[in-house]
Protein backbone atom coordinates (compact mmCIF):
# COMPACT_ATOMS: atom_id res chain seq x y z
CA UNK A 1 0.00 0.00 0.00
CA UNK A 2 1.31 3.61 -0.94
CA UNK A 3 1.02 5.62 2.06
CA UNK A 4 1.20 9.38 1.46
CA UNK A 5 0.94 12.60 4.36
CA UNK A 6 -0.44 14.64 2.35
CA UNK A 7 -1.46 18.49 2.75
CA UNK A 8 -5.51 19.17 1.80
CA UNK A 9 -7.00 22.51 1.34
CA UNK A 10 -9.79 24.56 -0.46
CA UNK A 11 -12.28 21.59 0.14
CA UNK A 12 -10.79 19.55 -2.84
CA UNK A 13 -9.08 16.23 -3.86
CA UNK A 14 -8.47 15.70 -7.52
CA UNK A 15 -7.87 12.30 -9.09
CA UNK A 16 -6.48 12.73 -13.09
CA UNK A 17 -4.74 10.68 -15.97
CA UNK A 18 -4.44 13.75 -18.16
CA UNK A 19 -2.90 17.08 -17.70
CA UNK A 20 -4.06 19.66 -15.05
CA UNK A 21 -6.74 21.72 -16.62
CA UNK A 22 -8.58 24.71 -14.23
CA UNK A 23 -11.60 24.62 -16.28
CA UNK A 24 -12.75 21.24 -15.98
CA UNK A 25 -12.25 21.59 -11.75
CA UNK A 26 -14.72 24.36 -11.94
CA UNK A 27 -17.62 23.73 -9.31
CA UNK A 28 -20.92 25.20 -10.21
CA UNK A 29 -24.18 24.62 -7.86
CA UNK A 30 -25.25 21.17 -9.03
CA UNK A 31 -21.57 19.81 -8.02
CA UNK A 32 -21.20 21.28 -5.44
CA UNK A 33 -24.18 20.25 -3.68
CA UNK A 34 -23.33 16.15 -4.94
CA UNK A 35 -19.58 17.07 -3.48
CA UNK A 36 -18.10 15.68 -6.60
CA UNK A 37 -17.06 16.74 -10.68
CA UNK A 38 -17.37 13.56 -11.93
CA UNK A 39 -15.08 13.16 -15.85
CA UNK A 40 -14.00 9.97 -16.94
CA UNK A 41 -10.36 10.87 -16.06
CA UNK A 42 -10.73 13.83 -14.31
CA UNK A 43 -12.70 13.88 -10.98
CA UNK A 44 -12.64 16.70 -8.33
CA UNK A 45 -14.05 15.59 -4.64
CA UNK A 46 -14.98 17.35 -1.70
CA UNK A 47 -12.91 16.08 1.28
CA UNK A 48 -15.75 17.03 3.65
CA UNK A 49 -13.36 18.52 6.48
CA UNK A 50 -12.94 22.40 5.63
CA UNK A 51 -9.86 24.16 6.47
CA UNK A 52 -6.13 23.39 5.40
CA UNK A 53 -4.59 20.26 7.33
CA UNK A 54 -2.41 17.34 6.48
CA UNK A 55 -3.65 13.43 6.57
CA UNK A 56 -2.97 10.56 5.14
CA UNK A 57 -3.56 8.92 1.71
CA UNK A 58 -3.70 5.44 1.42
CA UNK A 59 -3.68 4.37 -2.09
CA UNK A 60 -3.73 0.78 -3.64
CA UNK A 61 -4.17 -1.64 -6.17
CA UNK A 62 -6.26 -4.81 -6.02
CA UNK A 63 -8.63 -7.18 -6.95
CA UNK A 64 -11.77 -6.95 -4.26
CA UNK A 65 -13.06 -3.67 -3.28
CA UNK A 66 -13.20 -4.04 0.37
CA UNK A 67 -14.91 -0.52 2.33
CA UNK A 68 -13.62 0.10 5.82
CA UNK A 69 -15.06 -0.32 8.79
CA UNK A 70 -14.10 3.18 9.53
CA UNK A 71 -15.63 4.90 6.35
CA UNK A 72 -17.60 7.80 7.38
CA UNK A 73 -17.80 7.76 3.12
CA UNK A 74 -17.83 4.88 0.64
CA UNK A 75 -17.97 4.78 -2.98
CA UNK A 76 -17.48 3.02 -5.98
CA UNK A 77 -16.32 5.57 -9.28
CA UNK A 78 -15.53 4.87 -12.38
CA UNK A 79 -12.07 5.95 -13.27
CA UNK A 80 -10.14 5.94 -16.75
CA UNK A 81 -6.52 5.95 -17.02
CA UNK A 82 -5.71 8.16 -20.11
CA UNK A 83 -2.70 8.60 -20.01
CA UNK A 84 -0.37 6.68 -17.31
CA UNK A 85 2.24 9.95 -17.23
CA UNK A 86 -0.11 12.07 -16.03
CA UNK A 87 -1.81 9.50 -13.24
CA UNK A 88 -1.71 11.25 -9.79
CA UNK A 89 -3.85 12.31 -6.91
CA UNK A 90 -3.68 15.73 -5.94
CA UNK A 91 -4.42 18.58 -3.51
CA UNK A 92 -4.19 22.19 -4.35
CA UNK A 93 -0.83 22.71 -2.79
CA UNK A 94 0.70 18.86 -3.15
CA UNK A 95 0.70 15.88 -5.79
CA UNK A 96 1.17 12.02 -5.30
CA UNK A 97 2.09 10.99 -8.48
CA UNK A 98 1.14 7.52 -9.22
CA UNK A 99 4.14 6.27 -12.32
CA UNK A 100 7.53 6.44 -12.32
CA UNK A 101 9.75 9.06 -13.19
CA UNK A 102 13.30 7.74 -12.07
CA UNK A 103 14.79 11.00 -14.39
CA UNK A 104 13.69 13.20 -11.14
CA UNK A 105 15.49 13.98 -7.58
CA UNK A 106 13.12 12.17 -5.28
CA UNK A 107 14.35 14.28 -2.25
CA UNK A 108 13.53 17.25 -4.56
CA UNK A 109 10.08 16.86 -5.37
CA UNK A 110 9.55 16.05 -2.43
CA UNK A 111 10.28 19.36 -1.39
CA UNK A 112 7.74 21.00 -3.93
CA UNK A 113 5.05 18.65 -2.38
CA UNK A 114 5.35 16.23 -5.42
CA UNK A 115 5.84 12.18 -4.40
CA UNK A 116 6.50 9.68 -6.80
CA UNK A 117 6.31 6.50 -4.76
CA UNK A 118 6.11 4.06 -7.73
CA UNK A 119 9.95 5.27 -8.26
CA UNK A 120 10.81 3.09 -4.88
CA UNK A 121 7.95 0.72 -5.12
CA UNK A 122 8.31 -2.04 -7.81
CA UNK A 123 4.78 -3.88 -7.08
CA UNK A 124 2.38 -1.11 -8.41
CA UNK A 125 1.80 -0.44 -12.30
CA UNK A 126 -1.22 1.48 -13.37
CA UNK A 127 -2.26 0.85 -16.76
CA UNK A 128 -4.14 2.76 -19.65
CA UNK A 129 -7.84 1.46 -19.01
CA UNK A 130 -10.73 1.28 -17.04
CA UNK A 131 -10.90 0.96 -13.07
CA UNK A 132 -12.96 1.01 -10.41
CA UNK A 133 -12.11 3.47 -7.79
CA UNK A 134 -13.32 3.13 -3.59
CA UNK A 135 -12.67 6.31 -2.56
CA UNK A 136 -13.53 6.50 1.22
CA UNK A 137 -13.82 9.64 4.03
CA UNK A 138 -12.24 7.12 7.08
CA UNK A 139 -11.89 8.37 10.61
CA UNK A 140 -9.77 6.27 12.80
CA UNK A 141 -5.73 4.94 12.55
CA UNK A 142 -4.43 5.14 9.08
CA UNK A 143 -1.20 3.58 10.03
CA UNK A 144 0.31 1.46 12.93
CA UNK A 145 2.59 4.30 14.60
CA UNK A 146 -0.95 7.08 14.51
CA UNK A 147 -1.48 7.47 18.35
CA UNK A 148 -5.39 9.14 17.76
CA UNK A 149 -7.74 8.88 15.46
CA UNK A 150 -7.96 11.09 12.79
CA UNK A 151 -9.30 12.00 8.75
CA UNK A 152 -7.62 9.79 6.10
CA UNK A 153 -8.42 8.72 2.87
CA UNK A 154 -8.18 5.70 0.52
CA UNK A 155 -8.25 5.13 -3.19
CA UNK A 156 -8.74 1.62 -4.43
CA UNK A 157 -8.12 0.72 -7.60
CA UNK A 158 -8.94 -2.30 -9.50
CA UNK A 159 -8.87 -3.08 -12.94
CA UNK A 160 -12.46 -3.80 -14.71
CA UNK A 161 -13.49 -3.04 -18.07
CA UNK A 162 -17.13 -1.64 -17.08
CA UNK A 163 -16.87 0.48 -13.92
CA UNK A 164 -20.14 1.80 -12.43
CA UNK A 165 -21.11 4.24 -9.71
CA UNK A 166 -22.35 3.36 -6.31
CA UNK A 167 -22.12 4.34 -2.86
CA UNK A 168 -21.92 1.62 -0.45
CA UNK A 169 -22.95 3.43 2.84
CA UNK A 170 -25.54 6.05 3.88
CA UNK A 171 -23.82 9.04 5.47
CA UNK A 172 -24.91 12.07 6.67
CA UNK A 173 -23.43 14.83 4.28
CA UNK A 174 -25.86 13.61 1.23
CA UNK A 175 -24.91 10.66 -0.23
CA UNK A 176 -26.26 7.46 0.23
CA UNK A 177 -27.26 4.28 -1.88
CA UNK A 178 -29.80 5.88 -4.00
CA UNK A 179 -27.37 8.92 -5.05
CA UNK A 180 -25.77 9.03 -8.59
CA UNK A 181 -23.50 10.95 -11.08
């Protein structure tokens, strides 16, 4: 599992496999009352905690969707790898990008807020295609050493040619199993 402590602010976490582009991360009132800009490639989400503070962001690859017990948020979305150079999940002010670049200075990036744990781990490869995403809101101990509980968030990946929408558990900021894109 990739394990990133990662900076979020301006109530936003964006998921892309094509290049940054401000226009399509506009919110207008119908998104923003669903909490999420839903493109194939190209998906903005409200992190539900306001304010600027750093959590985790535990990402991974496999092949059963399994939702936390301590999702206060659970959903299935369709995601479409584009273009594996520009995979990465990303806050305003930091990036986890999700292929390798070994042409970079890890300790670097790091200090612009840019990761690139694929360059250190060899079991993760995200290919062009279609995926299902969990994405999960999770209050509790992201890793072994976390003394309290606190916000984290995981993405999920798994491979499937015909992805669908669905929210696996009712919470209270508006979406439950009946909501969709």
């Amino acid at each position: 599992m990739i394990k990133e402590n990662i900076l979020v602010s301006h109530n936003q976490i964006i998921i892309r496999s094509v290049p940054f582009n401000e226009d399509i991360q506009k919110w207008n009132e119908d998104s923003l009352d669903k909490g999420i800009i839903w493109n194939k490639n190209y998906i903005v989400l409200d992190p539900l905690v306001d304010d600027t503070f750093g959590c985790w962001f535990l990402i991974d690859m496999t092949e059963e969707l399994l939702p936390s017990e301590t999702s206060i948020r659970s959903a299935i979305i369709p995601f479409e790898v584009t273009n594996e150079t520009d995979l990465s999940i990303n806050t305003v002010s930091e990036s986890v990008k999700l292929y390798k670049n070994l042409a970079i200075s890890i300790e670097e990036q790091q200090n612009k807020g840019i990761y690139f744990p694929l360059n250190t781990l060899q079991s993760y490869r995200f290919e062009e295609g279609s995926y299902s995403m969990l994405f999960e809101i999770c209050i509790g101990k992201p890793t072994d050493d976390t003394e309290e509980d606190e916000v984290y968030y995981r993405f999920i990946f798994k491979k499937e040619p015909y992805p669908v929408f669905k929210v696996l558990k009712d919470d209270p900021y508006g979406w439950n199993t009946q909501f969709s894109l």
